[in-house]
Protein backbone atom coordinates (compact mmCIF):
# COMPACT_ATOMS: atom_id res chain seq x y z
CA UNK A 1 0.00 0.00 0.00
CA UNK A 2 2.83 2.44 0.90
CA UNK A 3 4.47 1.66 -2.59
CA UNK A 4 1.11 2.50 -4.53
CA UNK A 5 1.14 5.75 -2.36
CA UNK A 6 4.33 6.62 -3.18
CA UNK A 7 4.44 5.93 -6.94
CA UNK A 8 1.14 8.06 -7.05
CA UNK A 9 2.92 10.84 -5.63
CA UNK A 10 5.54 10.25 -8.00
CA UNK A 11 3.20 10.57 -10.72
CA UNK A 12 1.49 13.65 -9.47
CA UNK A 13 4.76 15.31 -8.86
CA UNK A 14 5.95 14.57 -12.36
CA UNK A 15 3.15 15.92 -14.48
CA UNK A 16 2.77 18.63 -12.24
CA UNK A 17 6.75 19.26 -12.85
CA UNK A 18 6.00 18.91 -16.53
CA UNK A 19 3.09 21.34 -16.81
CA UNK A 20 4.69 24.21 -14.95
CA UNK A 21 8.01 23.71 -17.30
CA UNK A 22 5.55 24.22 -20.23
CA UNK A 23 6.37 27.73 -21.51
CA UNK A 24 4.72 30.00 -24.68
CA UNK A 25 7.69 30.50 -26.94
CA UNK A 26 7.92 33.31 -29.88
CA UNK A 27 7.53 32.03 -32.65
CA UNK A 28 11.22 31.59 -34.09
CA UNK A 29 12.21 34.45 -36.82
CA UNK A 30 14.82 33.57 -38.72
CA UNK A 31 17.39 35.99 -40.84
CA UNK A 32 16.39 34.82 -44.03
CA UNK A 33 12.83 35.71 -43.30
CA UNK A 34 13.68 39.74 -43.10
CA UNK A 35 16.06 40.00 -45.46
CA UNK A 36 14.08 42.85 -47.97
CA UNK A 37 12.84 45.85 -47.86
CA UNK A 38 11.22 47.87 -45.49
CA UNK A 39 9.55 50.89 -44.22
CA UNK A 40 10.66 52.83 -41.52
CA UNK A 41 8.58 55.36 -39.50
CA UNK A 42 11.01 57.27 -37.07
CA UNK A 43 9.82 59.25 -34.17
CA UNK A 44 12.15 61.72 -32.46
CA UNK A 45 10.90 65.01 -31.80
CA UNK A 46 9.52 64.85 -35.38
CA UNK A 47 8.23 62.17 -37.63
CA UNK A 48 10.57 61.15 -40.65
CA UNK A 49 9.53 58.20 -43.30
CA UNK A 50 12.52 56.51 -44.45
CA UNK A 51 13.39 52.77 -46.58
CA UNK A 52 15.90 50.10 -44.85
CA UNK A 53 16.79 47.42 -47.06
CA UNK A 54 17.93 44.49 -44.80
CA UNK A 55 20.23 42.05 -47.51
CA UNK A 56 21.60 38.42 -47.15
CA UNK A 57 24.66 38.56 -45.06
CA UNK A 58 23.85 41.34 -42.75
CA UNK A 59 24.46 44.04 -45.01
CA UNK A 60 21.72 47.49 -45.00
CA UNK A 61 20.90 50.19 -46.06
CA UNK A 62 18.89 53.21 -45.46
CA UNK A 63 17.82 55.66 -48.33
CA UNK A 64 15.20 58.74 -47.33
CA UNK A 65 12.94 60.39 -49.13
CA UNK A 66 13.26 60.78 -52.35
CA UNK A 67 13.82 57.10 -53.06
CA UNK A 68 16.72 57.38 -55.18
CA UNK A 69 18.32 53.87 -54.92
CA UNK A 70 21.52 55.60 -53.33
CA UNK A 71 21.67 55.14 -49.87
CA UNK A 72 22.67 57.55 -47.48
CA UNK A 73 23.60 55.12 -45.14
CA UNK A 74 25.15 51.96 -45.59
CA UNK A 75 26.03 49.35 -42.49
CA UNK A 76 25.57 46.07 -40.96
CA UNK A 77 21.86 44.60 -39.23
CA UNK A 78 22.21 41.16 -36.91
CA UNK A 79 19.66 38.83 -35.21
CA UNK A 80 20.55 37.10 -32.10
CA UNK A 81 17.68 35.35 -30.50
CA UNK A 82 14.98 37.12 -30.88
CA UNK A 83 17.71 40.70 -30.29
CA UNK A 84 17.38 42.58 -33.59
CA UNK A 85 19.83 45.42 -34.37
CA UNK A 86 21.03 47.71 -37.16
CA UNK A 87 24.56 49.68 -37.08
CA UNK A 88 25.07 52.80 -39.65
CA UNK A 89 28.37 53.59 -39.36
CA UNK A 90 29.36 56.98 -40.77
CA UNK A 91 33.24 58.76 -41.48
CA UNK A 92 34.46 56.21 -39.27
CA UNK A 93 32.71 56.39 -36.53
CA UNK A 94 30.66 53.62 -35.27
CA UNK A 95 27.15 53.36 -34.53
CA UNK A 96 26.05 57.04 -35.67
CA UNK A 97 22.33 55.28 -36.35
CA UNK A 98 21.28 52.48 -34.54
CA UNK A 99 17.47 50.58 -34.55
CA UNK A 100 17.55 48.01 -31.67
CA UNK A 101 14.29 45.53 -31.16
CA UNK A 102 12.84 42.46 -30.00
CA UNK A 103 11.66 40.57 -33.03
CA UNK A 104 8.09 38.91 -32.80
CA UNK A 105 6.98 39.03 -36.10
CA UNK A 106 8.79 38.66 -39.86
CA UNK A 107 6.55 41.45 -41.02
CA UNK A 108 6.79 44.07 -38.41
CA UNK A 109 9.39 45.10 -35.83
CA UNK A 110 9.27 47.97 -33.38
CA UNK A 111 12.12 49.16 -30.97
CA UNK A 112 14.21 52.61 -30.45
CA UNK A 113 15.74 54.46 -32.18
CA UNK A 114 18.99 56.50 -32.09
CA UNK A 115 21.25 58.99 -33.87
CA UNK A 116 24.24 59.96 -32.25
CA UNK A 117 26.47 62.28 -34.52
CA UNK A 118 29.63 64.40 -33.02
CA UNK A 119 27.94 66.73 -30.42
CA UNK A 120 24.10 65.57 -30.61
CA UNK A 121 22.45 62.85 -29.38
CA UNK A 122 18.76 62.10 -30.59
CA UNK A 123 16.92 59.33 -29.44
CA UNK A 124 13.49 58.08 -30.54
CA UNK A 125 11.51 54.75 -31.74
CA UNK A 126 10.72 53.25 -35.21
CA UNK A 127 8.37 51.17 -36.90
CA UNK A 128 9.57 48.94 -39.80
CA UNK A 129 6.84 47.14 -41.96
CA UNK A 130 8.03 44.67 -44.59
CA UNK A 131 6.82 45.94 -48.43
């Protein structure tokens, strides 16, 4: 009788161990799947419509209005996780634009947003939706 008791317990404690390790993962975005073109809608203390085009190999670029197919910035975007980033380099120094996010969605991705050129920061958010 103890044993039946005990292997019970065992039972209970198991699936109870089993349903609390149960977790609701993101669905998993992979680099391939934003590799494209986008548009960007960046807020600092005005709004400013711009394209990012996201190629294979980590390679962007971002081209504002008018879209003239020369870009005014050109730099490196990663994916680490779910840890989504974009570096715009410019004269040498590093990171003078930066978009950092959490990536939930292949279509969409929202984060902040920052400019830092010699003497001004501005910081804001963005808004990229896949075309």
């Amino acid at each position: 009788m103890k044993s039946l008791k005990f292997f019970s317990v065992m039972i209970m404690a198991a699936s109870l161990s089993l349903f609390s390790c149960k977790k609701d993962k993101a669905p998993r975005i992979s680099t391939d799947q934003l590799v494209g073109t986008w548009k960007a809608v960046i807020v600092t203390t005005q709004s400013q419509e711009v394209q990012v085009k996201l190629k294979p190999g980590q390679g962007a670029e971002l081209d504002v209005q008018p879209y003239d197919g020369i870009p005014e910035f050109i730099g490196t975007w990663e994916l680490n996780g779910t840890d989504f980033a974009i570096h715009f380099p410019y004269s040498g120094t590093a990171d003078v634009v930066r978009f950092d996010a959490t990536v939930s969605s292949a279509s969409s991705i929202s984060g902040k947003f920052k400019v830092n050129p010699p003497g001004t920061v501005q910081s804001g958010t963005f808004t990229m939706d896949k075309e």
